[in-house]
PDB file of N, CA and C in Angstrom:
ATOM      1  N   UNK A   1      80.018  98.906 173.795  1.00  0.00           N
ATOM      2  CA  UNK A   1      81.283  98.202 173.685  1.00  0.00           C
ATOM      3  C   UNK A   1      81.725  97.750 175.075  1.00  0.00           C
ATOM      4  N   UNK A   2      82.277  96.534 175.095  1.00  0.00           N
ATOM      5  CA  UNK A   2      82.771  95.881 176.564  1.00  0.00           C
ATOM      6  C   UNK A   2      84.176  96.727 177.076  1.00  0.00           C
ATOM      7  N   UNK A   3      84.842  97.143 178.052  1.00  0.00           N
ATOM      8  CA  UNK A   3      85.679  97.406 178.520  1.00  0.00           C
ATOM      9  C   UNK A   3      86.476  96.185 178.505  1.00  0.00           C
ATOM     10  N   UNK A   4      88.370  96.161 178.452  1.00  0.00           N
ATOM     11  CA  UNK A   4      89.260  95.391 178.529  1.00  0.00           C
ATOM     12  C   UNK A   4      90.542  96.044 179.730  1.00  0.00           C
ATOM     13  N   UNK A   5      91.026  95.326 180.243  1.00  0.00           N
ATOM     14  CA  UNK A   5      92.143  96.090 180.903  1.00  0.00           C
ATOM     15  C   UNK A   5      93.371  95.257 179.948  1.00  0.00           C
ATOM     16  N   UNK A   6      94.547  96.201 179.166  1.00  0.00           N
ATOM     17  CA  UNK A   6      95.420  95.465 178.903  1.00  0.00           C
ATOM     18  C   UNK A   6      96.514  95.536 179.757  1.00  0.00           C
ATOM     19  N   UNK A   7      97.079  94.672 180.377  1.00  0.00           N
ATOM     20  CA  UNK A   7      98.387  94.601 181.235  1.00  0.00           C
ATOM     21  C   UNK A   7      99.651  94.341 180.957  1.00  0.00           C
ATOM     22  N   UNK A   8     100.553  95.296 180.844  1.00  0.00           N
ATOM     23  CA  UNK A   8     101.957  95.465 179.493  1.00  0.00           C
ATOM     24  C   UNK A   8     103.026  94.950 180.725  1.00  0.00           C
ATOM     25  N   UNK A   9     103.543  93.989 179.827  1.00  0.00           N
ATOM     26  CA  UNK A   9     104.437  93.293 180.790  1.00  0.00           C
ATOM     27  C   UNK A   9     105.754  93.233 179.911  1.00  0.00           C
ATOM     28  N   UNK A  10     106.815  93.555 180.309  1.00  0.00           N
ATOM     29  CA  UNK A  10     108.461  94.196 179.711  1.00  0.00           C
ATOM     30  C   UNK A  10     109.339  93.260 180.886  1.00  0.00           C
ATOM     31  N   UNK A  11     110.336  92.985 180.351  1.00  0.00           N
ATOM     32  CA  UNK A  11     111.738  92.276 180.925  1.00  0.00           C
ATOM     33  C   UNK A  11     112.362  92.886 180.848  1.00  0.00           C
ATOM     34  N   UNK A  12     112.687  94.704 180.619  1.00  0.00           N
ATOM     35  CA  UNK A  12     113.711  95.445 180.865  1.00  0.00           C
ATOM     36  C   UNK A  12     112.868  96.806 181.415  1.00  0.00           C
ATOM     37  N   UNK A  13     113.066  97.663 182.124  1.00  0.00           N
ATOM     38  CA  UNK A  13     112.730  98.739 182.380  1.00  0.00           C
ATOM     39  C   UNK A  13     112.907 100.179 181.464  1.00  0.00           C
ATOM     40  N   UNK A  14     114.236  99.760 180.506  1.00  0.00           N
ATOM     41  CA  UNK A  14     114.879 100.645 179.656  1.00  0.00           C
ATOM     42  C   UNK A  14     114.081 100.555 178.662  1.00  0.00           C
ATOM     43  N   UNK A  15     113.051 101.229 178.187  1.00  0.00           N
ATOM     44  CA  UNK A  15     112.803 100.944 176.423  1.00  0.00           C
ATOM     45  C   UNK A  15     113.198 102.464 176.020  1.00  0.00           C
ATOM     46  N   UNK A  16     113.207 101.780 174.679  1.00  0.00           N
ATOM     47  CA  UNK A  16     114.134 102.530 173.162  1.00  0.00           C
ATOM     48  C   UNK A  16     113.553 103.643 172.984  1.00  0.00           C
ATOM     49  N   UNK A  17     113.790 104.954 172.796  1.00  0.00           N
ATOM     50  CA  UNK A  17     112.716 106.053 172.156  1.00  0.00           C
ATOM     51  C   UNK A  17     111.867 105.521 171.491  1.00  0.00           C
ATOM     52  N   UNK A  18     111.903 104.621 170.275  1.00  0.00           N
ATOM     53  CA  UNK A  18     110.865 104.464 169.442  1.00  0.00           C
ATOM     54  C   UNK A  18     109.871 103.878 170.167  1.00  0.00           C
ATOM     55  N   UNK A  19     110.330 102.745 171.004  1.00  0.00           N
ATOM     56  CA  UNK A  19     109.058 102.511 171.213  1.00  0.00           C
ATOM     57  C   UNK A  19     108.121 102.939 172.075  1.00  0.00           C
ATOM     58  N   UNK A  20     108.680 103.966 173.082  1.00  0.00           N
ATOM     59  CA  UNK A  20     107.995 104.990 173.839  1.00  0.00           C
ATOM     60  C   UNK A  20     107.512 105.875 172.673  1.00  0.00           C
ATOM     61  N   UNK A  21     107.714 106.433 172.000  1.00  0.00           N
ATOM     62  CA  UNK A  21     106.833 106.871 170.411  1.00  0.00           C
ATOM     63  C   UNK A  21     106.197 106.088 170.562  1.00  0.00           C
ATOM     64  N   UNK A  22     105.830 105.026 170.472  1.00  0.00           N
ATOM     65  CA  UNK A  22     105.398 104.028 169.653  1.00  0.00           C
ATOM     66  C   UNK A  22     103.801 104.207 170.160  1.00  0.00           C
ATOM     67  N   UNK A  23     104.444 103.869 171.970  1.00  0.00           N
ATOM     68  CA  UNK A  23     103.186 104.153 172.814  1.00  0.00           C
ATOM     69  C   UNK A  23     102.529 105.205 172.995  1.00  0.00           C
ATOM     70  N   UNK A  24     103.194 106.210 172.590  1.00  0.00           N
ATOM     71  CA  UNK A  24     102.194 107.939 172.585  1.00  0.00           C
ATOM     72  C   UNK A  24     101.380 107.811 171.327  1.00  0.00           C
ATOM     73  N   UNK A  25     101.344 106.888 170.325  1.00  0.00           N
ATOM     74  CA  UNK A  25     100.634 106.724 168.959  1.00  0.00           C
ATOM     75  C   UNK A  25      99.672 105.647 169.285  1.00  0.00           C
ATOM     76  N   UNK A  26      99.950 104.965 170.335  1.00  0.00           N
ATOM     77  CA  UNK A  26      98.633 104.236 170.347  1.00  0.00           C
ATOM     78  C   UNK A  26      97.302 104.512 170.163  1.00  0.00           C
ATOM     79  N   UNK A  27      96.878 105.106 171.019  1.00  0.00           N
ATOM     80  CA  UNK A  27      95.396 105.321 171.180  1.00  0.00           C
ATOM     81  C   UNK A  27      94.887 105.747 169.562  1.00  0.00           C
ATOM     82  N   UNK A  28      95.631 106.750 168.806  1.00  0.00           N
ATOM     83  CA  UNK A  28      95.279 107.022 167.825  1.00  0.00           C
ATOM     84  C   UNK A  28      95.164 105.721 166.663  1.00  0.00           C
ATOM     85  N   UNK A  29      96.134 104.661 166.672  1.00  0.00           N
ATOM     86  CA  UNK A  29      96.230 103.839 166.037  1.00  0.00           C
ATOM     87  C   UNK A  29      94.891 102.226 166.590  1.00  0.00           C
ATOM     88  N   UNK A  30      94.694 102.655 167.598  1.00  0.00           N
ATOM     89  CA  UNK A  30      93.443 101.819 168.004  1.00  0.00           C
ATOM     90  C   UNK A  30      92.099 102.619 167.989  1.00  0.00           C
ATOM     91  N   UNK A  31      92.159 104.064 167.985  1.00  0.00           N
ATOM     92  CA  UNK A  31      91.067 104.844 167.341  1.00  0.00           C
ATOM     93  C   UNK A  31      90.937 103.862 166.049  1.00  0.00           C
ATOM     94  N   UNK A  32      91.710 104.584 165.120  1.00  0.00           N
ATOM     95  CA  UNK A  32      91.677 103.715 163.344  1.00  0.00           C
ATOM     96  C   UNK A  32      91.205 102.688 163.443  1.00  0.00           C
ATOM     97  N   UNK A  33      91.433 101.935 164.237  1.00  0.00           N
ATOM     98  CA  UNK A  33      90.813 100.170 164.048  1.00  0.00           C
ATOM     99  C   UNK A  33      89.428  99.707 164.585  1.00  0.00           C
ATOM    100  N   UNK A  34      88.509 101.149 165.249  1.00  0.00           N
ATOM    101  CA  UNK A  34      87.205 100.897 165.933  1.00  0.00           C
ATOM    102  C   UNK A  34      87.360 101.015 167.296  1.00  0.00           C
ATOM    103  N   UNK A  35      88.624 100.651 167.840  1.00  0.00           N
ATOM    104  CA  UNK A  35      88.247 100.190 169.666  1.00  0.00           C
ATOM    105  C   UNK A  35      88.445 102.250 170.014  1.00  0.00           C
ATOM    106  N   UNK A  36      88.851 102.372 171.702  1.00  0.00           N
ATOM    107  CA  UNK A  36      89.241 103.690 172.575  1.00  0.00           C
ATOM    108  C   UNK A  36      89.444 102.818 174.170  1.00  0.00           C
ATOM    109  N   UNK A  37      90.994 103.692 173.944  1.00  0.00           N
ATOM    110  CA  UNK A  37      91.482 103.839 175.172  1.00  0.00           C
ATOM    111  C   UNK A  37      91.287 104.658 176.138  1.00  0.00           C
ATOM    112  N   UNK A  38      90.542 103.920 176.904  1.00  0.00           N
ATOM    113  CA  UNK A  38      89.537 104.753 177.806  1.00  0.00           C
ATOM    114  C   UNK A  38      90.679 105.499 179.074  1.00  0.00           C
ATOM    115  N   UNK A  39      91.477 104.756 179.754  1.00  0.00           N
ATOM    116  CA  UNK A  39      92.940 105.385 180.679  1.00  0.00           C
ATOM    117  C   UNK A  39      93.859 104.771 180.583  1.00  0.00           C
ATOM    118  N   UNK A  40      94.721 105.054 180.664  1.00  0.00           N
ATOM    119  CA  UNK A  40      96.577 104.168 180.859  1.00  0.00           C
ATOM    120  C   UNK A  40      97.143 104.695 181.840  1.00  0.00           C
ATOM    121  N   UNK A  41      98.523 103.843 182.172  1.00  0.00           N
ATOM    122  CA  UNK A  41      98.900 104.107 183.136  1.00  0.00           C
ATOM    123  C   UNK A  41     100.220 103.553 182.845  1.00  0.00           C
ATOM    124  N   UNK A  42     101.518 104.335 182.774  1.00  0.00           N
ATOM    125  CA  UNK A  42     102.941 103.421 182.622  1.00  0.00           C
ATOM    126  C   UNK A  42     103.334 103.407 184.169  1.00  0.00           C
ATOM    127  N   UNK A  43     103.829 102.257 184.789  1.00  0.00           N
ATOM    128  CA  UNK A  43     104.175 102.262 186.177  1.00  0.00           C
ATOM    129  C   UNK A  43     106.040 102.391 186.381  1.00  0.00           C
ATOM    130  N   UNK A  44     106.281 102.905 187.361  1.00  0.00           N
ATOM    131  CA  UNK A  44     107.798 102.789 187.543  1.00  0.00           C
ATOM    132  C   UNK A  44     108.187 101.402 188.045  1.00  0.00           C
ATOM    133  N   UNK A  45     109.650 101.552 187.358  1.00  0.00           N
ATOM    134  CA  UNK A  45     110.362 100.105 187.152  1.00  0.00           C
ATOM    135  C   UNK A  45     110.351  99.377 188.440  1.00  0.00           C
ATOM    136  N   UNK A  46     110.003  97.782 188.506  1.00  0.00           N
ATOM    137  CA  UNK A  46     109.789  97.140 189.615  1.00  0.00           C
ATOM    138  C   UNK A  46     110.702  97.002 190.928  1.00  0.00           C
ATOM    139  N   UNK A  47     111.721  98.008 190.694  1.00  0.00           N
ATOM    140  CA  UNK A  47     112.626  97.372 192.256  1.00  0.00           C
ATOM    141  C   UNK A  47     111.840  98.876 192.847  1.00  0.00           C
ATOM    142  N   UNK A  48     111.135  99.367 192.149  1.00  0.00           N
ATOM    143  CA  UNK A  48     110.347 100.648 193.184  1.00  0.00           C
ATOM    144  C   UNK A  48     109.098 100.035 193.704  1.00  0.00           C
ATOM    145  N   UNK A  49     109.686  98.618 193.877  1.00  0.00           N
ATOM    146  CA  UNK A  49     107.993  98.021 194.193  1.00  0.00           C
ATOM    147  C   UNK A  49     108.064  97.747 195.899  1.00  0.00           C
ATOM    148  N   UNK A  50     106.792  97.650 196.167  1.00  0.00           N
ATOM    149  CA  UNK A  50     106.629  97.427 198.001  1.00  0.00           C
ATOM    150  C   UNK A  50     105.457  96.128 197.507  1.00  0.00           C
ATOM    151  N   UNK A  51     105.824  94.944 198.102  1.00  0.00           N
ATOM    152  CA  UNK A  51     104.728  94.395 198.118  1.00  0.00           C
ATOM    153  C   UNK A  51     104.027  93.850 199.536  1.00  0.00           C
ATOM    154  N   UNK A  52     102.985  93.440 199.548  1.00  0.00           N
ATOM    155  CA  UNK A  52     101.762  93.519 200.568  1.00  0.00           C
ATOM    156  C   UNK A  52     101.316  91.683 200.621  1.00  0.00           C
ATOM    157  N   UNK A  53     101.290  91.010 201.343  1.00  0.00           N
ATOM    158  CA  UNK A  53     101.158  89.721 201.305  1.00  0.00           C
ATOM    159  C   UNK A  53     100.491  89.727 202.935  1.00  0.00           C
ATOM    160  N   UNK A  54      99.280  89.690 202.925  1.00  0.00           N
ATOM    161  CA  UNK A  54      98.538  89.789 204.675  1.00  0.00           C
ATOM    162  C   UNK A  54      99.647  90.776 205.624  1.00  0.00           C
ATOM    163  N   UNK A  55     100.325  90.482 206.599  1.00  0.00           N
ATOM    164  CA  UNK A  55     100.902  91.144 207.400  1.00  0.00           C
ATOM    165  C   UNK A  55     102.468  91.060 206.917  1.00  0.00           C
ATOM    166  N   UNK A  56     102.673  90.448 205.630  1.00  0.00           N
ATOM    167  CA  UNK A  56     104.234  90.571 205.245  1.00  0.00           C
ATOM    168  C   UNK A  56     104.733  91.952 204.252  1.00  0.00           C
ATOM    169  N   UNK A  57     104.851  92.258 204.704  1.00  0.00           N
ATOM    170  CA  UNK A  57     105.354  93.897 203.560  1.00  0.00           C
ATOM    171  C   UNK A  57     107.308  93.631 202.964  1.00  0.00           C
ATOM    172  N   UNK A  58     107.590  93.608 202.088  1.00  0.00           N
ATOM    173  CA  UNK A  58     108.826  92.962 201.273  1.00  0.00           C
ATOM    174  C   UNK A  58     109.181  94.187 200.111  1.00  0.00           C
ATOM    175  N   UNK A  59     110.190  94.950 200.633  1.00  0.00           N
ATOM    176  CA  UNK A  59     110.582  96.039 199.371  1.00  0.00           C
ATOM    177  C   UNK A  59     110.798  95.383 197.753  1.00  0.00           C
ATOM    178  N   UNK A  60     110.487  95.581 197.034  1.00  0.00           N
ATOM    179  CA  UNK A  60     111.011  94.899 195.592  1.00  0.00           C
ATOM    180  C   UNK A  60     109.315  94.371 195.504  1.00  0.00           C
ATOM    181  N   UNK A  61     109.344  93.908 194.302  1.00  0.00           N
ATOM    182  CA  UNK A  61     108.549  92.616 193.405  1.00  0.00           C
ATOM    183  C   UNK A  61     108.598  90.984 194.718  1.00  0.00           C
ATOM    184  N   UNK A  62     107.713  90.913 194.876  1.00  0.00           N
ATOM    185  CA  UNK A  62     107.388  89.728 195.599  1.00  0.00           C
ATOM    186  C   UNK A  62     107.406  88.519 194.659  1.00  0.00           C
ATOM    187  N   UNK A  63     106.606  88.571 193.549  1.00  0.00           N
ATOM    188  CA  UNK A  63     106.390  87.307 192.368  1.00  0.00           C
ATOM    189  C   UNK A  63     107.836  87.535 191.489  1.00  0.00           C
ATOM    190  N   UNK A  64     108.012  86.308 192.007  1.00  0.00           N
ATOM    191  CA  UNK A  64     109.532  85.719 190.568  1.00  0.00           C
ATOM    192  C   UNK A  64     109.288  85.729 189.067  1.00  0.00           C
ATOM    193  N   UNK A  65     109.464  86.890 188.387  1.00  0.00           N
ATOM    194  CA  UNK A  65     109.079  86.357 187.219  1.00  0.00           C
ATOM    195  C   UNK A  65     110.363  87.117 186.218  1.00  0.00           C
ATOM    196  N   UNK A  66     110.318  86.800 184.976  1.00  0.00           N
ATOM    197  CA  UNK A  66     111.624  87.247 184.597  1.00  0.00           C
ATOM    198  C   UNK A  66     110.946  88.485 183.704  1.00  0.00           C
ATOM    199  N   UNK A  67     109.901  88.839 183.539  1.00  0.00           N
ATOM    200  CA  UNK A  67     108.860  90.270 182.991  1.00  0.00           C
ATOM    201  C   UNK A  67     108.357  90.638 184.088  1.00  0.00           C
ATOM    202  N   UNK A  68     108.117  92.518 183.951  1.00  0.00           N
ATOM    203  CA  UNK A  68     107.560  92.844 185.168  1.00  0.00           C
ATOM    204  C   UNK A  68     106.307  93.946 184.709  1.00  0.00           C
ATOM    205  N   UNK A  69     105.563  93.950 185.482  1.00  0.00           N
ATOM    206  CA  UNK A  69     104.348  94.679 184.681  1.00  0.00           C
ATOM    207  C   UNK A  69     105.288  96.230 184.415  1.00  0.00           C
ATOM    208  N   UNK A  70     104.502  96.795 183.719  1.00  0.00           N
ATOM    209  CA  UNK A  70     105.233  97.678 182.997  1.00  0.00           C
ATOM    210  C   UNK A  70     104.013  99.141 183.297  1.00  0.00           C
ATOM    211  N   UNK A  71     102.465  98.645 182.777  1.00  0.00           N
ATOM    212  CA  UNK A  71     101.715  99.598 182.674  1.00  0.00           C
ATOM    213  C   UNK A  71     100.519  99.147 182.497  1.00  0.00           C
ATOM    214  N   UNK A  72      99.642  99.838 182.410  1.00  0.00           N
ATOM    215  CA  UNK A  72      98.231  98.987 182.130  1.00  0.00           C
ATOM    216  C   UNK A  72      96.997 100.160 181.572  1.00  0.00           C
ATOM    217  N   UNK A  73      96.568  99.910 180.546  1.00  0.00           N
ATOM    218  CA  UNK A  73      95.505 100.343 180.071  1.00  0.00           C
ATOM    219  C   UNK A  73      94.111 100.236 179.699  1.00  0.00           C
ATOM    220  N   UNK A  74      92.866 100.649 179.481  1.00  0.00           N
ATOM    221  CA  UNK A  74      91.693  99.989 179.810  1.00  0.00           C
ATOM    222  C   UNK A  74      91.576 100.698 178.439  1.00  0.00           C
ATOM    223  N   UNK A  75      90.720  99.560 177.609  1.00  0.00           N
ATOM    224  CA  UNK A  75      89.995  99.683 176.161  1.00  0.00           C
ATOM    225  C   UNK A  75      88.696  99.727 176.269  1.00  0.00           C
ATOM    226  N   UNK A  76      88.005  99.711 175.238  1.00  0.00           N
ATOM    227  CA  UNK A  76      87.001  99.367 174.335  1.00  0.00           C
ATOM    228  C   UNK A  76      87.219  98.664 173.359  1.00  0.00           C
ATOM    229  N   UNK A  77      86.241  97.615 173.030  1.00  0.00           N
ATOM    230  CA  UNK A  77      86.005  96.757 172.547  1.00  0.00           C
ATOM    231  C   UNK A  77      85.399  96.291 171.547  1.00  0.00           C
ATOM    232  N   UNK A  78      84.842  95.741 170.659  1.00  0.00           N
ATOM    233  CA  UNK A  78      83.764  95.036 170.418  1.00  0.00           C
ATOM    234  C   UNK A  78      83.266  93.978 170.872  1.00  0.00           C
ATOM    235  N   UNK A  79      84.477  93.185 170.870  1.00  0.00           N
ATOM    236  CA  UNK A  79      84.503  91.824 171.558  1.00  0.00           C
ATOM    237  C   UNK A  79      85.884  91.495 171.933  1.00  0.00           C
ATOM    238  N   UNK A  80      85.831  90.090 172.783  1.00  0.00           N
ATOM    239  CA  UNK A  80      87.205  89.819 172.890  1.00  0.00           C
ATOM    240  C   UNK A  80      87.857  89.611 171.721  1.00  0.00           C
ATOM    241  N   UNK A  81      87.954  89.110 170.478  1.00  0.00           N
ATOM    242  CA  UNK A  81      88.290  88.778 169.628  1.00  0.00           C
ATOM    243  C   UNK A  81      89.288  90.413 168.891  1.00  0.00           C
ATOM    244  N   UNK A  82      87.979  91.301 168.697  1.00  0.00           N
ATOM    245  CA  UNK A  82      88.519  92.428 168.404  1.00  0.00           C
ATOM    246  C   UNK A  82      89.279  93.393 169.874  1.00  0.00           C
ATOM    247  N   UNK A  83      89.281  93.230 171.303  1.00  0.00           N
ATOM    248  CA  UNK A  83      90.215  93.553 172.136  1.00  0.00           C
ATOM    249  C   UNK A  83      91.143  92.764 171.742  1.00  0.00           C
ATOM    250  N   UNK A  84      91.467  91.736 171.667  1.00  0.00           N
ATOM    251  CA  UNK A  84      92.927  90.849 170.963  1.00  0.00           C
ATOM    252  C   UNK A  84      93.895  91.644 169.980  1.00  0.00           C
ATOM    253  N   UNK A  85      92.816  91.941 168.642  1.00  0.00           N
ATOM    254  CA  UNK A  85      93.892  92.314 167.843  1.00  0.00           C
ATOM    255  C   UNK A  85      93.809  93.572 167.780  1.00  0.00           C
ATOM    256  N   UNK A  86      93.197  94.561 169.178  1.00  0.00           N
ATOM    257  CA  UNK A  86      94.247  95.941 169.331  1.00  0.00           C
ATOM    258  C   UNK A  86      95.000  95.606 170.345  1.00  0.00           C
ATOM    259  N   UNK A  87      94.735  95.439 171.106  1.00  0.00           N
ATOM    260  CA  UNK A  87      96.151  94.835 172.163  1.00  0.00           C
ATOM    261  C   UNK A  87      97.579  94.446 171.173  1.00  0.00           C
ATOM    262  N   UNK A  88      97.699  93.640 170.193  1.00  0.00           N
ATOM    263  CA  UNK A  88      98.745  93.271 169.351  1.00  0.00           C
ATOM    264  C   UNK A  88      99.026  94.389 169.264  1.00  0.00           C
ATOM    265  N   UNK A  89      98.345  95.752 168.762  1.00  0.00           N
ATOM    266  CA  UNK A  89      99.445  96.708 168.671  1.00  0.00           C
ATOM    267  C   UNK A  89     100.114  97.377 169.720  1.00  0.00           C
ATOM    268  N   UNK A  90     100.326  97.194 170.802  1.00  0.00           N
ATOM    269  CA  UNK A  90     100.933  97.193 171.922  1.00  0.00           C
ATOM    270  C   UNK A  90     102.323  97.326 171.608  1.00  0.00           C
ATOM    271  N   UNK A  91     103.325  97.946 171.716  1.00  0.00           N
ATOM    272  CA  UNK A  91     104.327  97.717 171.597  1.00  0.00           C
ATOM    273  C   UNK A  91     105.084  96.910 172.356  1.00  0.00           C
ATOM    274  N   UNK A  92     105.733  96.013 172.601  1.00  0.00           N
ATOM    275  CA  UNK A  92     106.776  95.508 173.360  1.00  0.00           C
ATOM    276  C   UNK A  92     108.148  95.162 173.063  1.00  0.00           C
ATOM    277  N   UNK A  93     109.010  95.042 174.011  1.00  0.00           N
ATOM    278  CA  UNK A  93     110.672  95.150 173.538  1.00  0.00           C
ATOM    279  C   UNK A  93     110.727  93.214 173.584  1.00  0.00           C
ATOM    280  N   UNK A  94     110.258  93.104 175.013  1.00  0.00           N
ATOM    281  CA  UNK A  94     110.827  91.342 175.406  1.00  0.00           C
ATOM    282  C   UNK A  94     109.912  91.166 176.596  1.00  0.00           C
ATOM    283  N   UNK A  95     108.583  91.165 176.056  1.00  0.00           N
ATOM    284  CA  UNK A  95     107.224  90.848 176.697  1.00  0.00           C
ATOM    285  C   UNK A  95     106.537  90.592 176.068  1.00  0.00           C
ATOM    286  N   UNK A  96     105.477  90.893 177.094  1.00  0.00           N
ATOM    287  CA  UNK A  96     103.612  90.712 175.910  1.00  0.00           C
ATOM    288  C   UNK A  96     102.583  91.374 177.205  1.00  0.00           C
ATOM    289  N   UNK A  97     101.393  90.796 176.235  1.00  0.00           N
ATOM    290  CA  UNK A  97     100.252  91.561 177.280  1.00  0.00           C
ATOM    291  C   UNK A  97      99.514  90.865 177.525  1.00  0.00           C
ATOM    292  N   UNK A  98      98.844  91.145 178.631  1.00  0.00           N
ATOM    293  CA  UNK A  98      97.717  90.162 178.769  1.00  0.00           C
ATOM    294  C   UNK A  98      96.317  90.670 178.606  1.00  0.00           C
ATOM    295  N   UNK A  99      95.396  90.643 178.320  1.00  0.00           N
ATOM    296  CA  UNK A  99      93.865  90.790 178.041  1.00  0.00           C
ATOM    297  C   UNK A  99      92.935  90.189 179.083  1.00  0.00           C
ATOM    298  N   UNK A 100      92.238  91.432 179.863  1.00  0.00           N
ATOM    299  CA  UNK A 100      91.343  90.629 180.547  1.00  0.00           C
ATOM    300  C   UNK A 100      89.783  91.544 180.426  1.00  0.00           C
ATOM    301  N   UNK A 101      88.805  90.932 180.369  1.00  0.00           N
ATOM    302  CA  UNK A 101      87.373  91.739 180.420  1.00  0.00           C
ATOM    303  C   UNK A 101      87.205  92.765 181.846  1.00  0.00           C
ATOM    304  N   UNK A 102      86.954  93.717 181.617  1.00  0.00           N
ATOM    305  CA  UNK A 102      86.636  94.358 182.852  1.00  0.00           C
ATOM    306  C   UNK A 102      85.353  93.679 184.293  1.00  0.00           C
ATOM    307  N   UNK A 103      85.435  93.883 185.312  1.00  0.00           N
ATOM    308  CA  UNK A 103      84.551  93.003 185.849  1.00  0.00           C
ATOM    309  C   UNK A 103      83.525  93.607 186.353  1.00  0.00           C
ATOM    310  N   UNK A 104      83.099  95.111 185.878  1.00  0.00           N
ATOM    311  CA  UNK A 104      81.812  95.349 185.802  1.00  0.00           C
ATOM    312  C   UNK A 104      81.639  95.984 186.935  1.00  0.00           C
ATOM    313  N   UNK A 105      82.655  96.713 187.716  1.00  0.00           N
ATOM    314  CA  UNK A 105      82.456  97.814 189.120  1.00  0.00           C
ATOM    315  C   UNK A 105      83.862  98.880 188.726  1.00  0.00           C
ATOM    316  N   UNK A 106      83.306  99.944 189.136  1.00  0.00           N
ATOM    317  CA  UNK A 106      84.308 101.373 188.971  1.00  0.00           C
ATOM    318  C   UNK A 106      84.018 102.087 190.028  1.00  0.00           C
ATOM    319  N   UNK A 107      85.908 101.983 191.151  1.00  0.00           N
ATOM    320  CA  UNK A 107      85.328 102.959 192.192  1.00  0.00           C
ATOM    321  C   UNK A 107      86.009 104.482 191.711  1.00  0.00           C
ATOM    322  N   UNK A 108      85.351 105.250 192.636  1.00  0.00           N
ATOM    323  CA  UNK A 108      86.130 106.316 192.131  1.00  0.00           C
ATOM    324  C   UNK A 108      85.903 107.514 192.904  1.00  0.00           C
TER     325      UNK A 108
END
C-alpha cells in the first residue's frame, strides 16, 4: 500500500468535544474501510508559530491564510483514489484537508 500524508487544516483553533471524539475514532473508522494510520500529529494553535524564511525569523504564522494547519497524519492506501475517500472522514469544523503521496524517504 502507498503511504499519504493528510494535512488538517481548521479556521478556528477551538473545536467542539465531538469532534475531537470524532478524531480519537478515526483510525478505527479508516481501519473498517481497508486503509491504517500509520502516525498523527495535532499541532498547537498557530499564533504559537515561529516562522523561518532564510535569515528572517517572524513570531506567528508567516503565510496569510484564513485556515491554519491544524495536524497532520500519514495513511495507507490503496491508491489515491481510495486515500481520498478516507481522508473525507476527517473531521473538520471550517476547513478541509489536503492529500499528498508520500515522497519515498523516512528520516529518523
Amino acid at each position: 500500500m502507498t503511504q499519504y500524508a493528510v494535512l488538517i487544516f481548521e479556521g478556528s483553533a477551538d473545536l467542539p468535544p465531538e469532534v475531537v471524539e470524532a478524531h480519537e475514532r478515526l483510525p478505527e473508522r479508516i481501519a473498517a474501510a481497508g486503509g491504517r494510520i500509520v502516525a498523527g500529529l495535532a499541532l498547537s494553535p498557530s499564533d504559537t508559530a515561529t516562522s523561518v524564511r532564510g535569515d528572517l525569523i517572524t513570531d506567528g504564522p508567516f503565510i496569510e491564510t484564513k485556515e491554519a494547519m491544524a495536524g497532520v497524519f500519514v495513511l495507507e492506501a490503496r491508491d489515491l483514489d481510495h486515500a481520498l475517500a478516507l481522508a473525507r472522514m476527517t473531521p473538520v469544523v471550517d476547513g478541509g484537508v489536503e492529500v499528498r503521496p508520500m515522497a519515498g524517504f523516512v528520516v529518523t
